[in-house]
C-alpha atoms as a PDB file:
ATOM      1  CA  UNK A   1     122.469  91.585  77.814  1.00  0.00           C
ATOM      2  CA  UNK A   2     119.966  93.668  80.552  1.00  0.00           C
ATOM      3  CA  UNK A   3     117.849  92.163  82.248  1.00  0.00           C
ATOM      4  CA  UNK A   4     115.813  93.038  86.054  1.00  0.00           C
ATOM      5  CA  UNK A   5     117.077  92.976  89.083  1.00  0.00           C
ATOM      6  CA  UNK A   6     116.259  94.261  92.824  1.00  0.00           C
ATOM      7  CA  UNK A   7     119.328  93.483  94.712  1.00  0.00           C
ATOM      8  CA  UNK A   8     122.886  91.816  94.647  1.00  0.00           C
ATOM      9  CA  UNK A   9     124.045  90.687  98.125  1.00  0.00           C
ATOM     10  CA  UNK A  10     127.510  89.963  99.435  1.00  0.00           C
ATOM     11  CA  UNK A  11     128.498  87.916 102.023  1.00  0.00           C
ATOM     12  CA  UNK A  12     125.469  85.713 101.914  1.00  0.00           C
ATOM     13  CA  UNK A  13     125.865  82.285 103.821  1.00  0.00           C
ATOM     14  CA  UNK A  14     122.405  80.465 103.453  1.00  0.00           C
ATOM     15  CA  UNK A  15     122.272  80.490  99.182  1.00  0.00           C
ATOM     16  CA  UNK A  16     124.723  77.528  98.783  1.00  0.00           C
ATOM     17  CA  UNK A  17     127.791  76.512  99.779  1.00  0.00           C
ATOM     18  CA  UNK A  18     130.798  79.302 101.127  1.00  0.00           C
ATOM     19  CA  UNK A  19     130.492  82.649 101.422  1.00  0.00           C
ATOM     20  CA  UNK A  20     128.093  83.798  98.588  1.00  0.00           C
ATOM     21  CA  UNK A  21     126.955  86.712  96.461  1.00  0.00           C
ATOM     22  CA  UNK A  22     123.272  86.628  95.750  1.00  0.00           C
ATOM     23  CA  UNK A  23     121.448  88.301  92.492  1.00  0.00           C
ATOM     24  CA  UNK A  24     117.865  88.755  93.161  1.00  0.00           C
ATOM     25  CA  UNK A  25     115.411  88.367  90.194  1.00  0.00           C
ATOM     26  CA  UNK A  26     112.694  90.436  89.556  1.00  0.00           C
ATOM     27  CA  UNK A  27     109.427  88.826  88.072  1.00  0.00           C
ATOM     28  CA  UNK A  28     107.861  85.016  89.559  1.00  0.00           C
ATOM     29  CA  UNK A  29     105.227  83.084  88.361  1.00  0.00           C
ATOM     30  CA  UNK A  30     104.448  82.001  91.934  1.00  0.00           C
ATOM     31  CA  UNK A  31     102.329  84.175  94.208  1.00  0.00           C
ATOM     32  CA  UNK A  32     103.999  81.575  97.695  1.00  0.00           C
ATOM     33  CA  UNK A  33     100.922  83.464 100.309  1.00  0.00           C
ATOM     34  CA  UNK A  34     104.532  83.210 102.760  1.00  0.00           C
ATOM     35  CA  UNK A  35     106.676  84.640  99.919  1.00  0.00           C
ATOM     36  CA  UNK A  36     109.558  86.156 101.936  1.00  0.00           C
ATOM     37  CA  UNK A  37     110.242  88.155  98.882  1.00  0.00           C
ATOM     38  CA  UNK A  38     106.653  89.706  97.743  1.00  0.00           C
ATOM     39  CA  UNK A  39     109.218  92.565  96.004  1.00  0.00           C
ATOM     40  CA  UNK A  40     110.261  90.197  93.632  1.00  0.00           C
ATOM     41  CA  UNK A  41     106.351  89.325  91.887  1.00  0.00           C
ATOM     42  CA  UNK A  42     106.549  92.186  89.253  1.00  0.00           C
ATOM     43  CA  UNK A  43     109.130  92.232  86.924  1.00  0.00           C
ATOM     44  CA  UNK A  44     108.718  96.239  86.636  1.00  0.00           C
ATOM     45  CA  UNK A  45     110.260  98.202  89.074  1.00  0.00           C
ATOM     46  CA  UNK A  46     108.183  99.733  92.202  1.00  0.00           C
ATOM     47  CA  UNK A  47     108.357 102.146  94.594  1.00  0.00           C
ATOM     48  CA  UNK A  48     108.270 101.236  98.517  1.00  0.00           C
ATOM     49  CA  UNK A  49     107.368 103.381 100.995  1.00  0.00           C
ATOM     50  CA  UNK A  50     107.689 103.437 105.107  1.00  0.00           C
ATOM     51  CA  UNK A  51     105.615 106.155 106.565  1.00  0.00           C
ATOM     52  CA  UNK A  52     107.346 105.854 109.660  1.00  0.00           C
ATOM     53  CA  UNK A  53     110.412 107.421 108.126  1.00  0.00           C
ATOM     54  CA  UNK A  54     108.377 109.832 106.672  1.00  0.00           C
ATOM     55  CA  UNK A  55     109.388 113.307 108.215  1.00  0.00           C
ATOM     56  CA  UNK A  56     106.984 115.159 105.340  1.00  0.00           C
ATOM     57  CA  UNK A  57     109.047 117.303 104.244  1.00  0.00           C
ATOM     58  CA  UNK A  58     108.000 117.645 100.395  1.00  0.00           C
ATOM     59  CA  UNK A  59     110.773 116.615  98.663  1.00  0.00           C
ATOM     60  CA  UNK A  60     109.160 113.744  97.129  1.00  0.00           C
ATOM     61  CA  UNK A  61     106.100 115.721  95.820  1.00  0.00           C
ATOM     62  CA  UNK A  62     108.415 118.562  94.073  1.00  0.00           C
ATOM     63  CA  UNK A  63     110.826 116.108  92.588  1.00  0.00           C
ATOM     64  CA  UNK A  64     107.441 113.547  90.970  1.00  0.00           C
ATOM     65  CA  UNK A  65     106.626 114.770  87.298  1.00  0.00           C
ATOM     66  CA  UNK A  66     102.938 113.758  88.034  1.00  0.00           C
ATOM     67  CA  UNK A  67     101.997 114.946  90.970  1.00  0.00           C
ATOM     68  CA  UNK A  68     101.353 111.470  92.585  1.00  0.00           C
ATOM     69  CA  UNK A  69     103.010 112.738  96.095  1.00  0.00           C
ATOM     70  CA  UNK A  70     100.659 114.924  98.243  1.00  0.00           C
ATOM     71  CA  UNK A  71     101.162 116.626 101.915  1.00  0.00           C
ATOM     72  CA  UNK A  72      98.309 118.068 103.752  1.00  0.00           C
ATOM     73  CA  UNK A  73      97.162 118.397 107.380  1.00  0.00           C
ATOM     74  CA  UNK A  74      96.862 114.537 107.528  1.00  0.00           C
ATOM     75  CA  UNK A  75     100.205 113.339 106.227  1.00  0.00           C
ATOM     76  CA  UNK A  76     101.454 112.331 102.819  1.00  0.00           C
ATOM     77  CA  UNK A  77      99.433 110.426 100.764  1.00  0.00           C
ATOM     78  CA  UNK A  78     100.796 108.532  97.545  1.00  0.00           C
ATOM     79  CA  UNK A  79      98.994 107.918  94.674  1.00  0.00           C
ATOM     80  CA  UNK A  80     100.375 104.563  93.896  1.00  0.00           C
ATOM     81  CA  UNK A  81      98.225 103.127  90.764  1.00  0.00           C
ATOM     82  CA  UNK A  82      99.794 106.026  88.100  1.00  0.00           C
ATOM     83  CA  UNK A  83     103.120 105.283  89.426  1.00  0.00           C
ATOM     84  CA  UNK A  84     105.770 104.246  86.443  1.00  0.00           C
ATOM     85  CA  UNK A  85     108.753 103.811  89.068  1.00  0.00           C
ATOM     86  CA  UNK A  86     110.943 106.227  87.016  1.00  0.00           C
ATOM     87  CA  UNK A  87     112.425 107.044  91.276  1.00  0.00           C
ATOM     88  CA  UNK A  88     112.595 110.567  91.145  1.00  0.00           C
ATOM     89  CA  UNK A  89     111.004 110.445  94.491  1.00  0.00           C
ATOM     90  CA  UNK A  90     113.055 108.221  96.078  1.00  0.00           C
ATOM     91  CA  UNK A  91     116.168 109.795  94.473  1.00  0.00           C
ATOM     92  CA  UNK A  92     115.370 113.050  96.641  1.00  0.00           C
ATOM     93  CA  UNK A  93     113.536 111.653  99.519  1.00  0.00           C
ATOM     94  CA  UNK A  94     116.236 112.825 102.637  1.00  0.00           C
ATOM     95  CA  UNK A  95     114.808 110.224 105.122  1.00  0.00           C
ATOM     96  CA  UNK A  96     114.708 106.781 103.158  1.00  0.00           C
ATOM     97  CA  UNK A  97     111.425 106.797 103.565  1.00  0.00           C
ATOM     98  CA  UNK A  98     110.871 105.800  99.609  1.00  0.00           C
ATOM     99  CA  UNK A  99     113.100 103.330  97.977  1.00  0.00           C
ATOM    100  CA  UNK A 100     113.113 102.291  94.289  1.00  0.00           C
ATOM    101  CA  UNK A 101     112.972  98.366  94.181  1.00  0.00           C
ATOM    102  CA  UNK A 102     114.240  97.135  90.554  1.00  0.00           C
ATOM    103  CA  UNK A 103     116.648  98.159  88.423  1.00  0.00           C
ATOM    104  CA  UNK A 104     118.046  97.126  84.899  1.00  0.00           C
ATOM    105  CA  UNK A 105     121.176  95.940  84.717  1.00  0.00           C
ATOM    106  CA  UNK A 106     124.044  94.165  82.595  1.00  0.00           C
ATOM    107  CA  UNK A 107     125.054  91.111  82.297  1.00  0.00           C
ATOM    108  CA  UNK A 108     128.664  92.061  82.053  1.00  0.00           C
ATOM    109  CA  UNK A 109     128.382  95.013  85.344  1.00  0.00           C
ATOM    110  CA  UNK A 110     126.589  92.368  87.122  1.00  0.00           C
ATOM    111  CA  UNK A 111     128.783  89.625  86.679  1.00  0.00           C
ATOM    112  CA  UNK A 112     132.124  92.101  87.812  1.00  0.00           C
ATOM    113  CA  UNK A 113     130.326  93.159  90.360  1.00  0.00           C
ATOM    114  CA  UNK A 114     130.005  89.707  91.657  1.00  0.00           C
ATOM    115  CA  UNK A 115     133.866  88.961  90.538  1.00  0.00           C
ATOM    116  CA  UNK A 116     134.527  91.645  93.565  1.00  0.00           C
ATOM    117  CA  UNK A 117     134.201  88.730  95.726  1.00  0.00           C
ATOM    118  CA  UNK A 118     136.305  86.150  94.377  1.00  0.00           C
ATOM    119  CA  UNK A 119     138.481  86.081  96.827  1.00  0.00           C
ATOM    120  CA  UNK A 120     136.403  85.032  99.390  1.00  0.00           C
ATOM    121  CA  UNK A 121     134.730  82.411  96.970  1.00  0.00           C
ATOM    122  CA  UNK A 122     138.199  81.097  96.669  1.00  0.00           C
ATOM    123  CA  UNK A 123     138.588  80.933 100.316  1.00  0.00           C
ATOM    124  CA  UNK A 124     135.245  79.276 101.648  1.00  0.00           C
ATOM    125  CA  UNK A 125     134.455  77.167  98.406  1.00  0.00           C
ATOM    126  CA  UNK A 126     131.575  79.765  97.904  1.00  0.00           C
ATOM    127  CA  UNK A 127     130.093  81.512  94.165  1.00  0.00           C
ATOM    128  CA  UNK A 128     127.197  83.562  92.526  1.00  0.00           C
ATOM    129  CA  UNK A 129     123.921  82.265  92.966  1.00  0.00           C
ATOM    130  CA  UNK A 130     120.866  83.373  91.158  1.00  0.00           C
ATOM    131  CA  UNK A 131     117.870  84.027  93.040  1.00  0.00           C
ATOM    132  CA  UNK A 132     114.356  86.114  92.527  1.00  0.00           C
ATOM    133  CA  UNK A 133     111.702  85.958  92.160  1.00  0.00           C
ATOM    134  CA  UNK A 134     112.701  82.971  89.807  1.00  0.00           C
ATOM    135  CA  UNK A 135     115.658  83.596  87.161  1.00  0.00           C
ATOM    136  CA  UNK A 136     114.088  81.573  85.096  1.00  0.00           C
ATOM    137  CA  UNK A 137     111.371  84.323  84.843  1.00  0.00           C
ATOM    138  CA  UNK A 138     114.338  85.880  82.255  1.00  0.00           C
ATOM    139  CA  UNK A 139     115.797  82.572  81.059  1.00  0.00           C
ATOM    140  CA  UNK A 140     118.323  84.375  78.935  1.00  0.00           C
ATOM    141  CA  UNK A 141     119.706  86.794  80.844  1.00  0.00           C
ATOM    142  CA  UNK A 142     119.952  84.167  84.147  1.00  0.00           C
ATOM    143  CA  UNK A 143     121.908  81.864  81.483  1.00  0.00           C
ATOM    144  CA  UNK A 144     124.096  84.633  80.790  1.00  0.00           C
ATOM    145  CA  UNK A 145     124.743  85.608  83.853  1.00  0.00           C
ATOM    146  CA  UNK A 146     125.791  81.682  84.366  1.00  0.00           C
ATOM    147  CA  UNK A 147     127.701  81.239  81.555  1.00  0.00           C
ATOM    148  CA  UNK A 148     129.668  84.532  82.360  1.00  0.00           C
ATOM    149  CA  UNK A 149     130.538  83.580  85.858  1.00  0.00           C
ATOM    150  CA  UNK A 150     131.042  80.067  85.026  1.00  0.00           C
ATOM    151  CA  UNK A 151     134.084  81.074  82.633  1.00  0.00           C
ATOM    152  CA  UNK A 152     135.102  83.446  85.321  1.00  0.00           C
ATOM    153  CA  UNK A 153     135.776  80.532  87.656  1.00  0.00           C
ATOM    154  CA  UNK A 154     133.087  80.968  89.963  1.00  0.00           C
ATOM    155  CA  UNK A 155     130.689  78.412  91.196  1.00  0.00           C
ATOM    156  CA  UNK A 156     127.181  78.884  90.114  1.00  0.00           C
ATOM    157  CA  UNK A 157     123.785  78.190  92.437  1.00  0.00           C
ATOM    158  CA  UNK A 158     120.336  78.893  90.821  1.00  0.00           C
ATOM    159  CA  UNK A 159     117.488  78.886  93.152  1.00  0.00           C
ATOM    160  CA  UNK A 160     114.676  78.073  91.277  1.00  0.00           C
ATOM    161  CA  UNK A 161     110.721  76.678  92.023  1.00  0.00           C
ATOM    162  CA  UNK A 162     110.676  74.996  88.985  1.00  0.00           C
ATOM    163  CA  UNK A 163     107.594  76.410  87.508  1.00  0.00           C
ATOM    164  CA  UNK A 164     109.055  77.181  84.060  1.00  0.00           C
ATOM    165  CA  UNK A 165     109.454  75.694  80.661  1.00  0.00           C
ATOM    166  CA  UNK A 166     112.111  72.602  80.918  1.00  0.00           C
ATOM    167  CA  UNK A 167     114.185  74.238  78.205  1.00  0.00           C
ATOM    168  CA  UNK A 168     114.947  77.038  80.199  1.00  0.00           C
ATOM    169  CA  UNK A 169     116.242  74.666  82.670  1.00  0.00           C
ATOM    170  CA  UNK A 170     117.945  72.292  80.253  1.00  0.00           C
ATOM    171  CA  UNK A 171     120.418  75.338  78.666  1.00  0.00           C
ATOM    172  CA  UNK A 172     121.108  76.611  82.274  1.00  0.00           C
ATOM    173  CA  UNK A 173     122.612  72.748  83.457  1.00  0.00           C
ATOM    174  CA  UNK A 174     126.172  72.888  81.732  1.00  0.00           C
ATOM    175  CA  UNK A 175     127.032  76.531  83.147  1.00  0.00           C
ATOM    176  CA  UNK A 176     124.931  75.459  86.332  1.00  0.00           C
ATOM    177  CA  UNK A 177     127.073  73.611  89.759  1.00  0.00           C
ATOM    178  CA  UNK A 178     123.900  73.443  92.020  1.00  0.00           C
ATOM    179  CA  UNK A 179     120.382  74.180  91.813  1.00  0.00           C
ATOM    180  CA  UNK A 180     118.233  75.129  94.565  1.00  0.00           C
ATOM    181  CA  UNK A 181     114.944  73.215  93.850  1.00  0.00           C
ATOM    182  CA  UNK A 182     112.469  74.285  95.650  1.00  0.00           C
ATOM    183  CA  UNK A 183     109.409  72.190  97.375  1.00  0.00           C
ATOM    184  CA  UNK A 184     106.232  73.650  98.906  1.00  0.00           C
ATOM    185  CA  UNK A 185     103.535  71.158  98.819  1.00  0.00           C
ATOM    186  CA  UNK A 186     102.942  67.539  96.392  1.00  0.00           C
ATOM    187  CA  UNK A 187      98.711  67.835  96.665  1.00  0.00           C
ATOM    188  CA  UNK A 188      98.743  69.803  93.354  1.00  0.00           C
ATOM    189  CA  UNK A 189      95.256  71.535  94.880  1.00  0.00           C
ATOM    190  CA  UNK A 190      96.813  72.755  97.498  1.00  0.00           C
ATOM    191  CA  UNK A 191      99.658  73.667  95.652  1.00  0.00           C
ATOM    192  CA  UNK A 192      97.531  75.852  93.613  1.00  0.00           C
ATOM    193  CA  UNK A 193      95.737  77.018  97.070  1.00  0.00           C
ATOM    194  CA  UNK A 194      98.593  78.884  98.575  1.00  0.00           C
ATOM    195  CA  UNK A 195     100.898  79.267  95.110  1.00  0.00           C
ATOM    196  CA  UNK A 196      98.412  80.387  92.396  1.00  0.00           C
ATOM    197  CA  UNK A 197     100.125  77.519  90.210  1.00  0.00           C
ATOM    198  CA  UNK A 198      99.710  73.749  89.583  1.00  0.00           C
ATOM    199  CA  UNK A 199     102.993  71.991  90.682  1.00  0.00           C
ATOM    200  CA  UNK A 200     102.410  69.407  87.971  1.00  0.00           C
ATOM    201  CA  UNK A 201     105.034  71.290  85.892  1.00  0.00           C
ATOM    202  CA  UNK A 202     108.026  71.545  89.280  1.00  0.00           C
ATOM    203  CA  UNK A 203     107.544  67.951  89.710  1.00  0.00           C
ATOM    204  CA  UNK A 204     108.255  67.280  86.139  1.00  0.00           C
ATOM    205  CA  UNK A 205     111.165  69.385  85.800  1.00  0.00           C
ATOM    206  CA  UNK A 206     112.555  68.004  89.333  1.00  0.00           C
ATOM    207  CA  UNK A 207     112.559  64.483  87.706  1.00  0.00           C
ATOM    208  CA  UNK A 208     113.806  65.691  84.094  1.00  0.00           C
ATOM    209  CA  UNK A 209     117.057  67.793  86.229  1.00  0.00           C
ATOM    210  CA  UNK A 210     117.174  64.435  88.645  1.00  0.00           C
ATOM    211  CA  UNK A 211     117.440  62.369  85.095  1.00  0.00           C
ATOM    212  CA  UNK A 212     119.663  64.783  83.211  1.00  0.00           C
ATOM    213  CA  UNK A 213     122.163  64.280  86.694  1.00  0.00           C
ATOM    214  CA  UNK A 214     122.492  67.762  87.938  1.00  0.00           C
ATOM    215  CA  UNK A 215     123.294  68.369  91.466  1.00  0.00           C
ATOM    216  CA  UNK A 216     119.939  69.552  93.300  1.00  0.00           C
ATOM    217  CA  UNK A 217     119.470  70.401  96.458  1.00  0.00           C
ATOM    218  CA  UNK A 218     115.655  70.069  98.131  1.00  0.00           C
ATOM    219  CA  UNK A 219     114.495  73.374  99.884  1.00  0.00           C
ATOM    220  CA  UNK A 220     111.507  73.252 101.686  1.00  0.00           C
ATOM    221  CA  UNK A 221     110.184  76.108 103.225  1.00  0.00           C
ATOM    222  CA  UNK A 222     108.006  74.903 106.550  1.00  0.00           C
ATOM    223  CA  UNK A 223     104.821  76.946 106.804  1.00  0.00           C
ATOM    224  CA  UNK A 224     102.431  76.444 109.963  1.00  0.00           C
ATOM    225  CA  UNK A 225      98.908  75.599 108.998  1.00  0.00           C
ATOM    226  CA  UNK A 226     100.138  74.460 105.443  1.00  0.00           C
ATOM    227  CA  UNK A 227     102.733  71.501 105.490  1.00  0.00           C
ATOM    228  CA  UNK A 228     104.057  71.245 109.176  1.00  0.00           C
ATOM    229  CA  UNK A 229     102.403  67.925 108.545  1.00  0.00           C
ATOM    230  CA  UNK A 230     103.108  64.790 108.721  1.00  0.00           C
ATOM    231  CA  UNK A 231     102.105  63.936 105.262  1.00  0.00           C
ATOM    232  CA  UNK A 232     104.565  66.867 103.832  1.00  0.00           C
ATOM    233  CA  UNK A 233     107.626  65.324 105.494  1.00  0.00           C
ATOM    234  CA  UNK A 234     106.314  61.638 104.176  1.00  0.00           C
ATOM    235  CA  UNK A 235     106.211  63.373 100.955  1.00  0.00           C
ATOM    236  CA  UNK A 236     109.720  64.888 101.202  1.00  0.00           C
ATOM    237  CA  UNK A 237     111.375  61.592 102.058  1.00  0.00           C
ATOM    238  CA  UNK A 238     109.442  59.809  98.922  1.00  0.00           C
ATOM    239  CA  UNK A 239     110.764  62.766  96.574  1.00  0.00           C
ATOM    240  CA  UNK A 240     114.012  62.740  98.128  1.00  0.00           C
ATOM    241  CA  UNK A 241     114.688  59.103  97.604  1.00  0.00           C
ATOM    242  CA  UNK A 242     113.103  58.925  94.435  1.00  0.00           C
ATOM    243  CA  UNK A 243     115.336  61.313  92.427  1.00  0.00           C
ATOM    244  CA  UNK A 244     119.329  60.723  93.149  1.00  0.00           C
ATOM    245  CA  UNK A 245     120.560  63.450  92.155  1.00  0.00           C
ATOM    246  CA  UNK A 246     119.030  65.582  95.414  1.00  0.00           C
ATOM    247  CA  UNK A 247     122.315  65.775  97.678  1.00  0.00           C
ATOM    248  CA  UNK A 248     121.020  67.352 100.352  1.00  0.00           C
ATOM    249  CA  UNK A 249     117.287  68.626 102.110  1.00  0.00           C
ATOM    250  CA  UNK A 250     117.157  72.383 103.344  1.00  0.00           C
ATOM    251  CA  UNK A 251     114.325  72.688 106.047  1.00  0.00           C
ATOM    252  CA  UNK A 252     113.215  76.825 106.000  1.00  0.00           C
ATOM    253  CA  UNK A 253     111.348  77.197 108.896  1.00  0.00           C
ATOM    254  CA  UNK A 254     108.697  80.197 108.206  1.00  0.00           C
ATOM    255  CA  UNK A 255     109.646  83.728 109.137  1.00  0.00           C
ATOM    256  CA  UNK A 256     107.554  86.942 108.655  1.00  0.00           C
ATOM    257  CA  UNK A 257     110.283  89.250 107.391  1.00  0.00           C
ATOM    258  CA  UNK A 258     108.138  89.478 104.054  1.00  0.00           C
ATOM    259  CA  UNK A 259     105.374  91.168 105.885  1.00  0.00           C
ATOM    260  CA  UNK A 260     106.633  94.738 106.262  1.00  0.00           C
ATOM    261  CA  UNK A 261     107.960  94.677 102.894  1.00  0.00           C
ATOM    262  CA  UNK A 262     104.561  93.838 101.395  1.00  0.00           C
ATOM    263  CA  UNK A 263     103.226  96.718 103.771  1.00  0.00           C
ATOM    264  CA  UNK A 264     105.305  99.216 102.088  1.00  0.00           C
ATOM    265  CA  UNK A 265     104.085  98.640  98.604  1.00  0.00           C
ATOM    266  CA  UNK A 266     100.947  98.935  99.209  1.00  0.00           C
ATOM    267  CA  UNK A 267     100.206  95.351  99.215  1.00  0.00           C
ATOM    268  CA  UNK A 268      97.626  93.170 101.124  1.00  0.00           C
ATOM    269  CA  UNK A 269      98.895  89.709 103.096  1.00  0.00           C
ATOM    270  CA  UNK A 270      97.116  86.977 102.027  1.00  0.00           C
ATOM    271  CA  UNK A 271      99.106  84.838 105.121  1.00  0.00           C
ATOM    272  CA  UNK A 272     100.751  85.848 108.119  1.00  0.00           C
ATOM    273  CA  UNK A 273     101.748  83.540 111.302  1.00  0.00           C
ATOM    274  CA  UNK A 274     102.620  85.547 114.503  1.00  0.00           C
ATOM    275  CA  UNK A 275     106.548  85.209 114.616  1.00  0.00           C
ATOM    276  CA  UNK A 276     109.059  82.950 113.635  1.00  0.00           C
ATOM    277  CA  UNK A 277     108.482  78.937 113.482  1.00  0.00           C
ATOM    278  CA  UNK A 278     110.879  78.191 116.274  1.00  0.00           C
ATOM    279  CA  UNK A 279     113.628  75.687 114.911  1.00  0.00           C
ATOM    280  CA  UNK A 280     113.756  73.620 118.033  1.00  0.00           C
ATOM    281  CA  UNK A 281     110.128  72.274 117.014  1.00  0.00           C
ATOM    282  CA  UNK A 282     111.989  71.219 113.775  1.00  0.00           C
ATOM    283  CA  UNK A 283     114.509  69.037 115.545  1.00  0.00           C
ATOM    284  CA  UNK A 284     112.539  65.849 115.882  1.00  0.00           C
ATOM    285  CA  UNK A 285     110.925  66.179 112.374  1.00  0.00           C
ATOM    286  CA  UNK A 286     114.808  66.839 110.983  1.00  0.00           C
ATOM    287  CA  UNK A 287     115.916  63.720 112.668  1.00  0.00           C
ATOM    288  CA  UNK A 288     112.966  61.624 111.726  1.00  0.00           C
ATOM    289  CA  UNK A 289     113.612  62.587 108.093  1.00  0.00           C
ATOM    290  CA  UNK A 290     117.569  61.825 108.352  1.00  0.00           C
ATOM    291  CA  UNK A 291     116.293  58.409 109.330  1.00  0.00           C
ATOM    292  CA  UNK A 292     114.304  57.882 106.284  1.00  0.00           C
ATOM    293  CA  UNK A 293     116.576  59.729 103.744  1.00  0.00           C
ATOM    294  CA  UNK A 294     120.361  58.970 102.363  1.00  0.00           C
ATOM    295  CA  UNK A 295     121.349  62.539 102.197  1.00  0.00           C
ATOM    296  CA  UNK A 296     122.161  65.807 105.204  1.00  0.00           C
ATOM    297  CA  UNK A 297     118.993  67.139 106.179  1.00  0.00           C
ATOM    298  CA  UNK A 298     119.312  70.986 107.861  1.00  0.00           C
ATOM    299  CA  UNK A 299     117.351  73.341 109.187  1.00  0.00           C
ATOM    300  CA  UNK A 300     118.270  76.660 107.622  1.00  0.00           C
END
């Protein structure tokens, strides 16, 4: 089975328990204004490009069958709209200055890919975890990707946002160890605000994976201006002790590395905060909630 993919990461530390190799999704139903990822919207693949590395040297425009690379007095100029991503341009560019973001790949090259690792998943109770973008954007080839790995020994993670038909869900739970569930905001308004989606469907599906007993762990990404509120973290600790079958709460303090990704393709920023949310202001907020919750609460 093929399905879309930007990137699989070794050695990853923060996607579930152990050392962990991460397959990023392409294609999300979510349009998060923070998204961290913004290369993982489209499901098609896309071109990025970092004038600074740019050293205009023409490769690009001899090696694009349409003509959509151009260098004159004032620099290069890329016509990005009639672009089909087929990374002939990237392919030849010397300086990295283009990069093709997406590829198609199968199951079965994905999966031994993955298996390269084993040893350290052996070692630090680590796995595969499925990532995006949201793999439930391509139920199927996410579940085979589960199964596969599942059968191969390896513990599975899925880190999902929930905003996707429950069946998709429901097939992934007996090949599935942990999900990653994320939460953003309960005001389904705001939700909408700062998402593009209602949240009425994630909330559902949290309590339908909470009732169906799969292991879940809460992620909450921390956003200034959005839900470093006291509200949000009186919503977290309802949520939290409502559903049993969250095991732990992930606090993701906001970061701007999405930024300069969104930059090179092209794209506008519909949010940006100037640096990192430091994770000592966290620390009382983390504690409070420990107080309030039965399960570890850490700041990632």
């Amino acid at each position: 089975m093929k399905g879309m993919i930007f990137n699989v990461q070794r050695f990853c530390v923060q996607d579930g328990p152990g050392i962990r190799t991460t397959v990023f999704f392409k294609g999300c139903p979510l349009r998060c204004a923070w998204c961290h990822n913004p290369e993982s919207h489209r499901p098609q693949a896309e071109i990025l490009y970092s004038e600074e590395k740019c050293i205009r040297c023409g490769a690009c425009a001899a090696a694009c069958p349409k003509g959509l690379h151009r260098l004159d007095g004032e620099g290069h100029s890329y016509s990005r709209a009639l672009c089909d991503a087929c990374g002939r341009c990237a392919a030849a560019c010397h300086a990295g200055a283009l990069e093709l973001c997406g590829r198609e790949a199968d199951s079965g090259q994905v999966v031994a890919e993955v298996l390269r690792d084993a040893a350290f998943f052996r070692e630090s109770g680590g796995g595969m975890t499925l990532s995006g973008g949201e793999p439930m954007f391509q139920p199927d080839f996410a579940l085979e990707l589960a199964r596969t790995a599942r059968a191969a020994g390896v513990h599975v993670c899925v880190e999902t946002c929930g905003c996707c038909a429950w069946e998709a869900l429901e097939r992934m739970i007996p090949h599935v160890d942990l999900f990653l569930y994320d939460f953003k905001l309960a005001d389904a308004a705001a939700h909408r605000l700062y998402t593009g989606a209602d949240n009425g469907r994630i909330l559902a599906n949290l309590a339908a994976l909470d009732g169906a007993g799969a292991a879940i762990v809460f992620r909450c990404p921390i956003i200034p201006g959005v839900n470093l509120t006291d509200a949000h973290f009186d919503d977290i600790a309802r949520l939290a002790s409502a559903h049993p079958a969250i095991c732990q709460i992930d606090l993701e303090p906001y970061h701007p590395l999405g930024l300069e990704k969104a930059k090179r393709m092209g794209r506008s920023v519909p949010f940006a905060q100037d640096g990192f949310l430091n994770r000592d202001e966290l620390g009382p907020r983390a504690a409070a909630l420990r107080a309030r919750v039965r399960v570890p609460v850490t700041i990632q």
